[in-house]
Protein backbone atom coordinates (compact mmCIF):
# COMPACT_ATOMS: atom_id res chain seq x y z
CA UNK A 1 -79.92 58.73 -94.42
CA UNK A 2 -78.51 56.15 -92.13
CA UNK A 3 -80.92 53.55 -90.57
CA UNK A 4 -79.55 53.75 -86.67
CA UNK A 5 -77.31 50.73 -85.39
CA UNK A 6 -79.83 50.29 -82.96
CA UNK A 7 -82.45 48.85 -84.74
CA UNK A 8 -80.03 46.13 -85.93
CA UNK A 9 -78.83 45.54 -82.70
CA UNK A 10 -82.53 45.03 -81.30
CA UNK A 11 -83.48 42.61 -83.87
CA UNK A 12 -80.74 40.41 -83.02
CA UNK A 13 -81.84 40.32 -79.26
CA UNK A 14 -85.33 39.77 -80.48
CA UNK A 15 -84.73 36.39 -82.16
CA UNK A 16 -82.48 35.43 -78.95
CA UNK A 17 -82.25 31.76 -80.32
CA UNK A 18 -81.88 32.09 -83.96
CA UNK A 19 -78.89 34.50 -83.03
CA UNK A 20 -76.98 32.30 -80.08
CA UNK A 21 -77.74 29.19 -82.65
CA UNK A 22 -76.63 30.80 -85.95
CA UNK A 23 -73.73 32.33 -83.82
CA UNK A 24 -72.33 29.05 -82.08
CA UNK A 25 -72.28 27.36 -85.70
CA UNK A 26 -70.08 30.56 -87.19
CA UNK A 27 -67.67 30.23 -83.29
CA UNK A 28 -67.96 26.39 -84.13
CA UNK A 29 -66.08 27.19 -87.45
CA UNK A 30 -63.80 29.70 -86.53
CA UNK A 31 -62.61 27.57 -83.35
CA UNK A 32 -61.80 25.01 -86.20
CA UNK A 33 -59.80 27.06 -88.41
CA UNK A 34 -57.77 29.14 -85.27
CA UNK A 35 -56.78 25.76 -83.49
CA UNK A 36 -55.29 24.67 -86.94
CA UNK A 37 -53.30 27.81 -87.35
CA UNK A 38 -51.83 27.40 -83.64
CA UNK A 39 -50.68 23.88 -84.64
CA UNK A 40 -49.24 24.95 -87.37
CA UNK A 41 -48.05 28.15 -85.95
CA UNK A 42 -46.39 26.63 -83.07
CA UNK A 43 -44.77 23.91 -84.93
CA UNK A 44 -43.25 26.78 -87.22
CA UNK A 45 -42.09 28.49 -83.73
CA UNK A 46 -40.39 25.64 -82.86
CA UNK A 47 -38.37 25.02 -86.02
CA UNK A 48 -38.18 28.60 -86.96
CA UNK A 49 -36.27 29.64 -83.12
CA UNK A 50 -34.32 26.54 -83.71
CA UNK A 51 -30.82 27.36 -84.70
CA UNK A 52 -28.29 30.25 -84.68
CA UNK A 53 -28.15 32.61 -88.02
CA UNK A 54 -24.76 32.03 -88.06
CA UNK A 55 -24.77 28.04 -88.07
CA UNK A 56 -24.13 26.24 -91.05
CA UNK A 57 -25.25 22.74 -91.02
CA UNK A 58 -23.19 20.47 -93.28
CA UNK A 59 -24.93 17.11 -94.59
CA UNK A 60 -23.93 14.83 -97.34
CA UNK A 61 -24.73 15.76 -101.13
CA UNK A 62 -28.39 14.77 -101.63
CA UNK A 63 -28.80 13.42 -97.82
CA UNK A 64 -32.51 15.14 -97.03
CA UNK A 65 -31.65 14.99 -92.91
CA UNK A 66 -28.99 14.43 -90.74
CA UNK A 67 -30.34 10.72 -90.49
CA UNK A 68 -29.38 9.76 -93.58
CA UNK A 69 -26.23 11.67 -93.91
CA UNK A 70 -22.80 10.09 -93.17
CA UNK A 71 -19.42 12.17 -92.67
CA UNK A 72 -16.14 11.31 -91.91
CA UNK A 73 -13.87 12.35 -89.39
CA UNK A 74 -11.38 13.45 -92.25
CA UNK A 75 -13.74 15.63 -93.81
CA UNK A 76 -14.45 17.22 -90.26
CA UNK A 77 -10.68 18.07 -90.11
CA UNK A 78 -10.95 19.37 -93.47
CA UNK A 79 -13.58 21.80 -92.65
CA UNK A 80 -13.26 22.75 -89.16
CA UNK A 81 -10.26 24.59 -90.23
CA UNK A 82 -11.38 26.65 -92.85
CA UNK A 83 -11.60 30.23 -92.73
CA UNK A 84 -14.62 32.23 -91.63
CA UNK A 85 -15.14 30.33 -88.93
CA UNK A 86 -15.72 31.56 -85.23
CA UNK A 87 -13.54 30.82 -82.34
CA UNK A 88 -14.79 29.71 -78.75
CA UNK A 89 -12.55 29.12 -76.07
CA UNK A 90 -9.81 29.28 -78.82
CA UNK A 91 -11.09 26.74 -80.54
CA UNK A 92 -12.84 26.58 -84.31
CA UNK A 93 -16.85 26.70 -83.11
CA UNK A 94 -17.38 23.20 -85.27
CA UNK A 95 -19.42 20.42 -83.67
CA UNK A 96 -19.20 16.75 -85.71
CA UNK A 97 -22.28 14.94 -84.66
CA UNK A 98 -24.06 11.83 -85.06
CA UNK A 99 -27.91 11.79 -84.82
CA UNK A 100 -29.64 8.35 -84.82
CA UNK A 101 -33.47 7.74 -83.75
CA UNK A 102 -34.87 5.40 -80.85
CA UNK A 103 -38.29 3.99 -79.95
CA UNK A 104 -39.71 4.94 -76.94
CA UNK A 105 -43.28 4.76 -75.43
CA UNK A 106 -45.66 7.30 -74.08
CA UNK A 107 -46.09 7.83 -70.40
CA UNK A 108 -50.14 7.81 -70.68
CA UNK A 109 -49.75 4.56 -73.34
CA UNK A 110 -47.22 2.41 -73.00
CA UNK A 111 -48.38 0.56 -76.13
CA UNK A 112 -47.57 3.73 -78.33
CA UNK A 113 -44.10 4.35 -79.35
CA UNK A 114 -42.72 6.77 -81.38
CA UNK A 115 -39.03 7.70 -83.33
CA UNK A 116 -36.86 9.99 -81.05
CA UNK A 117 -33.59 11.89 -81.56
CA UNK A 118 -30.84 10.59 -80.29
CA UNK A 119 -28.09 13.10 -80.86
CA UNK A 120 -24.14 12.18 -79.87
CA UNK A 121 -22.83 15.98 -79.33
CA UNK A 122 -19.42 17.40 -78.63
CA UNK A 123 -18.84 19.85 -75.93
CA UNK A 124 -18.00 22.31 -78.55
CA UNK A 125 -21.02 21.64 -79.77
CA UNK A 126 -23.15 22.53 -76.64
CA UNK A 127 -21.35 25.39 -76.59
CA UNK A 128 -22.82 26.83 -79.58
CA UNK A 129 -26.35 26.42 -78.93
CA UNK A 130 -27.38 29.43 -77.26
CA UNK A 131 -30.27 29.39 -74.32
CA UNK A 132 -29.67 25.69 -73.18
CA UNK A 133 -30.25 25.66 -69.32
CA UNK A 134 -30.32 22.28 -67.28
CA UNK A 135 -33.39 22.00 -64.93
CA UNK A 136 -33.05 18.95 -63.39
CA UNK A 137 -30.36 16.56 -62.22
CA UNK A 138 -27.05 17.48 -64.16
CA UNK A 139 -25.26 17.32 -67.60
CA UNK A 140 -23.87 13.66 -68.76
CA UNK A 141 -20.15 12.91 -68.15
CA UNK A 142 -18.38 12.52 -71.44
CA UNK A 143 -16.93 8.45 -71.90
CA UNK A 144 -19.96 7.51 -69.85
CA UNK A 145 -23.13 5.56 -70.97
CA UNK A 146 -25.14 8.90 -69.82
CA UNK A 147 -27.84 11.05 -71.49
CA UNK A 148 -29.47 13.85 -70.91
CA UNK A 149 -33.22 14.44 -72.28
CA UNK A 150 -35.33 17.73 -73.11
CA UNK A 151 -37.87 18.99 -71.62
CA UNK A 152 -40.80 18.65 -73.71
CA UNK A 153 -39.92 15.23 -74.92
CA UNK A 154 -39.44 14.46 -70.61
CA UNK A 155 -43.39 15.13 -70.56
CA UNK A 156 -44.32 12.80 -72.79
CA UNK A 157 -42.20 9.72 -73.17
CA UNK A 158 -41.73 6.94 -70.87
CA UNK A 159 -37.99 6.67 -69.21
CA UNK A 160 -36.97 9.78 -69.79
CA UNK A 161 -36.95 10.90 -65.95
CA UNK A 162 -33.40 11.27 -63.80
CA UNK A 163 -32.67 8.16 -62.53
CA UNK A 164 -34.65 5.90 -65.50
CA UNK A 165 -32.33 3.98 -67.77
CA UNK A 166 -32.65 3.82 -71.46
CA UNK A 167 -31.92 0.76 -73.82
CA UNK A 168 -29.94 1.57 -77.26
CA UNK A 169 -26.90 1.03 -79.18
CA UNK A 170 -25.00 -1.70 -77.60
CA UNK A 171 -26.36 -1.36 -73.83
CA UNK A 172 -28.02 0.54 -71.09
CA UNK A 173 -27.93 4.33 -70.65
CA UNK A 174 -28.69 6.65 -67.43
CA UNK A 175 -30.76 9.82 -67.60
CA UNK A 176 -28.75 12.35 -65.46
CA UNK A 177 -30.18 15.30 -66.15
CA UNK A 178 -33.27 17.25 -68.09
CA UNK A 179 -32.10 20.25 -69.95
CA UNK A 180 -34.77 23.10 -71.36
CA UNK A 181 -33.78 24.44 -75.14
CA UNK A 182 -36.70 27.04 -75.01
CA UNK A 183 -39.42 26.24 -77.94
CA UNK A 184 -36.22 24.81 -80.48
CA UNK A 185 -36.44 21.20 -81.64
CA UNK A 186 -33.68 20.60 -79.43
CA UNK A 187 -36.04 20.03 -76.51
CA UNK A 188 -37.69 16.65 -78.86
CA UNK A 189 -34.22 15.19 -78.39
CA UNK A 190 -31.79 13.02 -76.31
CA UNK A 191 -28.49 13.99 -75.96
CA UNK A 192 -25.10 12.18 -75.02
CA UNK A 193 -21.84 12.11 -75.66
CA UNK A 194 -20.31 12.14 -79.32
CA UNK A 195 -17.78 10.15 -79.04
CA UNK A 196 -19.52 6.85 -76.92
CA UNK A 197 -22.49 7.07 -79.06
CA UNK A 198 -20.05 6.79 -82.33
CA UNK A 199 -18.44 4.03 -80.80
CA UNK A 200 -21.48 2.47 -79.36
CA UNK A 201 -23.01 2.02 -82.65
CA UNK A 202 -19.73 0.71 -84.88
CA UNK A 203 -19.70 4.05 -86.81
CA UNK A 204 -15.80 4.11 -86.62
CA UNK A 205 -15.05 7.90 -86.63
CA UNK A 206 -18.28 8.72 -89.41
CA UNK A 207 -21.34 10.62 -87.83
CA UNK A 208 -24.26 12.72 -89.25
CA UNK A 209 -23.50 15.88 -90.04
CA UNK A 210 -21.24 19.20 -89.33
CA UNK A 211 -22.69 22.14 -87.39
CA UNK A 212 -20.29 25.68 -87.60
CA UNK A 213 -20.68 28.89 -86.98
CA UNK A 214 -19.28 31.56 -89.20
CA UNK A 215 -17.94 34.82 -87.54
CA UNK A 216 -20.42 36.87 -90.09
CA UNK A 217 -23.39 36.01 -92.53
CA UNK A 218 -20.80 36.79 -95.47
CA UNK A 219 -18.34 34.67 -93.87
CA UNK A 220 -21.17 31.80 -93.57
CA UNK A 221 -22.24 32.17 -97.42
CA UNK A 222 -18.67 32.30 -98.50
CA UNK A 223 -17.88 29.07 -96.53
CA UNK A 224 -21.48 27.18 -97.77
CA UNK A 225 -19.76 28.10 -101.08
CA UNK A 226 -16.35 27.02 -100.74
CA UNK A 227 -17.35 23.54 -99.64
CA UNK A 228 -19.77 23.14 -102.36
CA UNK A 229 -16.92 23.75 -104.76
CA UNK A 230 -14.18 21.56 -102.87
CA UNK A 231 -14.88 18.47 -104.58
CA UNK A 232 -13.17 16.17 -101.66
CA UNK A 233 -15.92 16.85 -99.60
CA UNK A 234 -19.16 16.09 -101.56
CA UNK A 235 -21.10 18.23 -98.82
CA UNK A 236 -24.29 20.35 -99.18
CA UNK A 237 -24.25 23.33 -96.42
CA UNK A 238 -26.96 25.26 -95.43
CA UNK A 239 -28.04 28.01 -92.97
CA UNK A 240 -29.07 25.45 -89.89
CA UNK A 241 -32.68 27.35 -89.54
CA UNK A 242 -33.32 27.27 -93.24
CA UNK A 243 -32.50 23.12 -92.53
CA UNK A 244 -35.26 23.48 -89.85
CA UNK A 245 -37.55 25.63 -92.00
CA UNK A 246 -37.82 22.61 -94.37
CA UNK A 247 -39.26 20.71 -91.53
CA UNK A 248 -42.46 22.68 -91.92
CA UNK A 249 -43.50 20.18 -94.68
CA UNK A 250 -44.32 18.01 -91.67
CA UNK A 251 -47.33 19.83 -90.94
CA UNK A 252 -48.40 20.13 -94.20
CA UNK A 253 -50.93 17.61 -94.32
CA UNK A 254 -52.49 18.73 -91.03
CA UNK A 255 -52.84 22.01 -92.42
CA UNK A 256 -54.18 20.72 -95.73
CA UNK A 257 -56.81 18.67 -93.94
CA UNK A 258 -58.05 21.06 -91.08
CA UNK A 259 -58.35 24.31 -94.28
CA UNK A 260 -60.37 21.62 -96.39
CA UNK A 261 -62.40 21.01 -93.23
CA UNK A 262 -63.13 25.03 -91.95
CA UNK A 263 -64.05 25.48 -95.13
CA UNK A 264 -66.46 23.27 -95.77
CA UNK A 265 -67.76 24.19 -92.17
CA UNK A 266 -67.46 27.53 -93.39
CA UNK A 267 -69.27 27.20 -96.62
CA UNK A 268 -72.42 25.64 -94.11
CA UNK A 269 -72.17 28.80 -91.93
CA UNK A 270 -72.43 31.10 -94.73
CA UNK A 271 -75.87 29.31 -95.62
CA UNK A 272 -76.79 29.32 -92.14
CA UNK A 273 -76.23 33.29 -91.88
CA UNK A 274 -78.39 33.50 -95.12
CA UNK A 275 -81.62 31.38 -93.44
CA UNK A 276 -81.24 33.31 -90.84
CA UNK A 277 -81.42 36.65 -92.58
CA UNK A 278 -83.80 35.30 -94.97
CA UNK A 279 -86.36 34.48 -92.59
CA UNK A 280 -85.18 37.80 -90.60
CA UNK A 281 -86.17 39.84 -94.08
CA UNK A 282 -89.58 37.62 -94.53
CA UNK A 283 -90.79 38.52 -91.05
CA UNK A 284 -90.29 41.97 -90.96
CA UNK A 285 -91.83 43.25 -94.54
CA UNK A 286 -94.47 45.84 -93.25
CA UNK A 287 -90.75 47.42 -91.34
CA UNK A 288 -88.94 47.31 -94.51
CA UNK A 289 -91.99 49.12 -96.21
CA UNK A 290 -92.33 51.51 -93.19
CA UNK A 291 -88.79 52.01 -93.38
CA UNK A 292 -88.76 53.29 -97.45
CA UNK A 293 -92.17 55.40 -96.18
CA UNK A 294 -89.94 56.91 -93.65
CA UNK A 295 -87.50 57.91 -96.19
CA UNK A 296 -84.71 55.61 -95.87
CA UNK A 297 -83.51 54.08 -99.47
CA UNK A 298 -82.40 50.90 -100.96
CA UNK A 299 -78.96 51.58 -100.37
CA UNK A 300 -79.43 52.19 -96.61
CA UNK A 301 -81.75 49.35 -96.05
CA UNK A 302 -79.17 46.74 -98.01
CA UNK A 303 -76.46 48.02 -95.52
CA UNK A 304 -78.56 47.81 -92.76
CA UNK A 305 -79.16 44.04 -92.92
CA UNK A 306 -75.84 43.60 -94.85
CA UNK A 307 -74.57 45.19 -91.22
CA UNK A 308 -77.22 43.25 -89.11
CA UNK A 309 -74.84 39.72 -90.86
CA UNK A 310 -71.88 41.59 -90.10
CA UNK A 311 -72.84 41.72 -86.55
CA UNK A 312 -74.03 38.21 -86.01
CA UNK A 313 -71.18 36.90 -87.63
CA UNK A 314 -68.50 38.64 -85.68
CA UNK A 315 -70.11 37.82 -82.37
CA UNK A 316 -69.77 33.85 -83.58
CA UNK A 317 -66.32 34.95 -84.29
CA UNK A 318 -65.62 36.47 -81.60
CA UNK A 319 -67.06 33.42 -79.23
CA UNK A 320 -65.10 30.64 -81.14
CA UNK A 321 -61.85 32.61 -80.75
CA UNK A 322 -62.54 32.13 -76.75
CA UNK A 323 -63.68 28.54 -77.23
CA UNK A 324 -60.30 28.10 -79.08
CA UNK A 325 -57.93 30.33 -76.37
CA UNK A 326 -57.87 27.41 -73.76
CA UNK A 327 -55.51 25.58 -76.39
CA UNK A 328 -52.74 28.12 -76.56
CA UNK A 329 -49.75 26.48 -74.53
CA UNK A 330 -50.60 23.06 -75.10
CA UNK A 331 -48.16 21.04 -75.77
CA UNK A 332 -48.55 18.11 -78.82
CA UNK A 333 -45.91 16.35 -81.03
CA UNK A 334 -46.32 15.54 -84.45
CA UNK A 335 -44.40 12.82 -86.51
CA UNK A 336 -41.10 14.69 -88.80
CA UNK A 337 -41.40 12.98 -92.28
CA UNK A 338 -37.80 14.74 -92.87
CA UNK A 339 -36.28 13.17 -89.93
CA UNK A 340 -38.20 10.32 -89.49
CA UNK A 341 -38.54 11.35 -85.54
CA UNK A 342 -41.12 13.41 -83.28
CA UNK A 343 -41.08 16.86 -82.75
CA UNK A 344 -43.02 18.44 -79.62
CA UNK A 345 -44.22 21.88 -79.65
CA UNK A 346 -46.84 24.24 -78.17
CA UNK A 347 -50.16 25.36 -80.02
CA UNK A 348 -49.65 28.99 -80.20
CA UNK A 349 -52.36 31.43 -80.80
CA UNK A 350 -51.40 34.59 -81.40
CA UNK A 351 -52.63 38.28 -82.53
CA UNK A 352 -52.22 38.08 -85.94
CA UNK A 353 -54.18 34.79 -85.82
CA UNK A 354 -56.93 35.88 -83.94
CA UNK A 355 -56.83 39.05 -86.43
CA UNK A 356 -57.29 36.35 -89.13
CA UNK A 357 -60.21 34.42 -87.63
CA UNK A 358 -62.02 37.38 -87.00
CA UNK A 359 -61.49 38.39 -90.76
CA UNK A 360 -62.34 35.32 -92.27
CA UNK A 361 -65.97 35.51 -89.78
CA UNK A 362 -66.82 38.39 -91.33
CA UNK A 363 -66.39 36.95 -94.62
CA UNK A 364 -68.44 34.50 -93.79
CA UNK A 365 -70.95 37.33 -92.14
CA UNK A 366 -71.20 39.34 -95.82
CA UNK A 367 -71.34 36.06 -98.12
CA UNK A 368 -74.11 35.00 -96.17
CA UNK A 369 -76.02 37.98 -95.79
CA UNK A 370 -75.29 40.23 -99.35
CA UNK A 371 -78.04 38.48 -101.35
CA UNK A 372 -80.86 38.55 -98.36
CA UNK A 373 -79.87 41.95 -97.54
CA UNK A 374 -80.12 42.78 -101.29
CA UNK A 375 -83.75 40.61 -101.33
CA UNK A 376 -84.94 43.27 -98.54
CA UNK A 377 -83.38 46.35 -100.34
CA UNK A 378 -85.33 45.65 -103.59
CA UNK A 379 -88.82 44.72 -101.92
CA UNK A 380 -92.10 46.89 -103.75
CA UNK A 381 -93.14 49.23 -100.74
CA UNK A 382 -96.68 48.84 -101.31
CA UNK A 383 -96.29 45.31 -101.38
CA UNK A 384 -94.35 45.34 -98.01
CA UNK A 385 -96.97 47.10 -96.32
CA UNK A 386 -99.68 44.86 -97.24
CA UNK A 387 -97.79 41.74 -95.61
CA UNK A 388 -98.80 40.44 -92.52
């Protein structure tokens, strides 16, 4: 026989402040480890939305970024024209672009700068990236010192408003417009024209990388492959989201360091669930003995209190998952150790992770409340029922 819910839901309300207390330390915890997964999460949305599954991006062998990859215009011709390769417009769809990093300040701090994207791109090349919508001003004129800026990085960084002008390569550029790339990594950059921005910086006719898109995913595999074998080229190619999957390692040590710290947090809630329930088990003897008079056995006594942690640690779950909600949609930036720049993204909490955090509460729940609830289960009933 059962003991009723009831009775563990009145004992809970009976010790009003052990509960709230024992409850805020488990939502303390849980807050912890759900705000880490919606960095991380959103940074993943950000890379993993980034891209088209039929772009192939084409670096130099062993270059780990476009940064630190240089291509020459010959080796553009070379590839643009090889088969499997979409048409738009009648053209090849085969962008040859040049990304280089600036230092710009934060609106809030002036005194903190950080490593932006600066990314020279060919009309072809804006062509192919799906979603892009301008939402302010308008889009720059190509063989003019122009840029135009995403959105999230328009936010946070200093100059980056129509009308401000920006200093890099060999002068001054005007923002002329703000364009919004959805969540993509895009929306972290600058753009402006290919060709000036080549020029501008004494790159001759060599840029960064090669961005394509194959008419089919066998079309894209068969071309990754036939410019690994061409050995003229000396190119790695890879699918362009797989490129920005790599990224991920930038959160990495965020991650690392916010796990080590819920679960150290965690391990003190655990031990905080188990006071609690000890001193829950220690005060109510004679009812534990009255309980095994009534008929009720081990087994339903241990699940009783084992359900009475259970409880208490899902309502701390359940509160730090709405002390964590307000930062879903905030928007952060963390530093790319692939491409040496900043990437801004949203904290993004989702289903699955509140699933998670609710899980890993009621872990915390039965770890700290299997050994008091097995203390109360094996408790002499005479002896019970002689305690005060």
């Amino acid at each position: 026989m059962a003991i009723p819910l009831s009775y563990n839901i009145r004992n809970l309300r009976v010790r009003k402040a052990t509960t709230a207390m024992t409850a805020l330390g488990i939502a303390l915890t849980v807050a912890v480890l759900l705000g880490i997964m919606a960095l991380v999460g959103g940074l993943r949305a950000a890379l993993s939305v980034t891209g088209d599954p039929l772009h192939v991006m084409l670096t130099r062998q062993g270059s780990t970024s476009e940064l630190t990859s240089v291509l020459t215009d010959e080796k553009f011709q070379v590839v643009k024209f090889m088969p499997g390769i979409a048409q738009i417009g009648g053209e090849p769809a085969a962008s040859h672009e040049l990304v280089t990093v600036i230092s710009l300040p934060l609106r809030t701090n002036p005194a903190e700068e950080g490593n932006i994207n600066i990314r020279g791109i060919s009309a072809i090349g804006m062509k192919m990236r799906a979603g892009l919508k301008l939402v302010e001003g308008r889009w720059f004129d190509p063989g003019k010192r122009e840029v135009a800026v995403g959105a999230a990085l328009q936010g946070i960084r200093a100059h980056t408003s129509v009308g401000d002008k920006l200093e890099f390569g060999r002068g001054e550029w005007e923002v002329v417009g703000i364009f919004d790339a959805g969540k993509s990594a895009y929306n972290s950059e600058i753009w402006a024209d290919g060709n000036f921005v080549t020029s501008d910086y004494g790159r001759d006719t060599a840029r960064s990388s090669i961005l394509v898109r194959a008419t089919d995913p066998a079309a894209a595999q068969a071309l990754m492959n036939r410019v690994a074998d061409d050995q003229r080229l000396v190119l790695d190619g890879e699918f362009e989201r797989d490129y920005y999957a790599k990224q991920m390692t930038a959160a990495a040590p965020v991650q690392s360091l916010g796990l080590f710290v819920a679960a150290i947090m965690a391990i003190g809630s655990s031990f905080a669930a188990m006071n609690t329930m000890h001193a829950a088990v220690a005060r109510r003897a004679r009812e534990i003995g009255v309980l095994r008079v009534l008929g009720f056995s081990r087994g339903s006594i241990l699940v009783s209190f084992l359900i009475e942690s259970l409880a208490l640690s899902l309502l701390g779950g359940l509160l730090g998952c709405v002390l964590a909600l307000p930062l879903n949609g905030i928007q952060t930036r963390i530093g790319n150790f692939v491409t040496f720049s900043e990437t801004a993204f949203e904290f993004q909490i989702t289903p699955d992770s509140i699933l998670a955090a609710i899980v890993f509460a009621a872990v915390m729940g039965v770890l700290g409340g299997i050994l008091p609830a097995r203390m109360a289960a094996r408790r002499d009933i005479l002896t019970s029922l002689r305690e005060l």
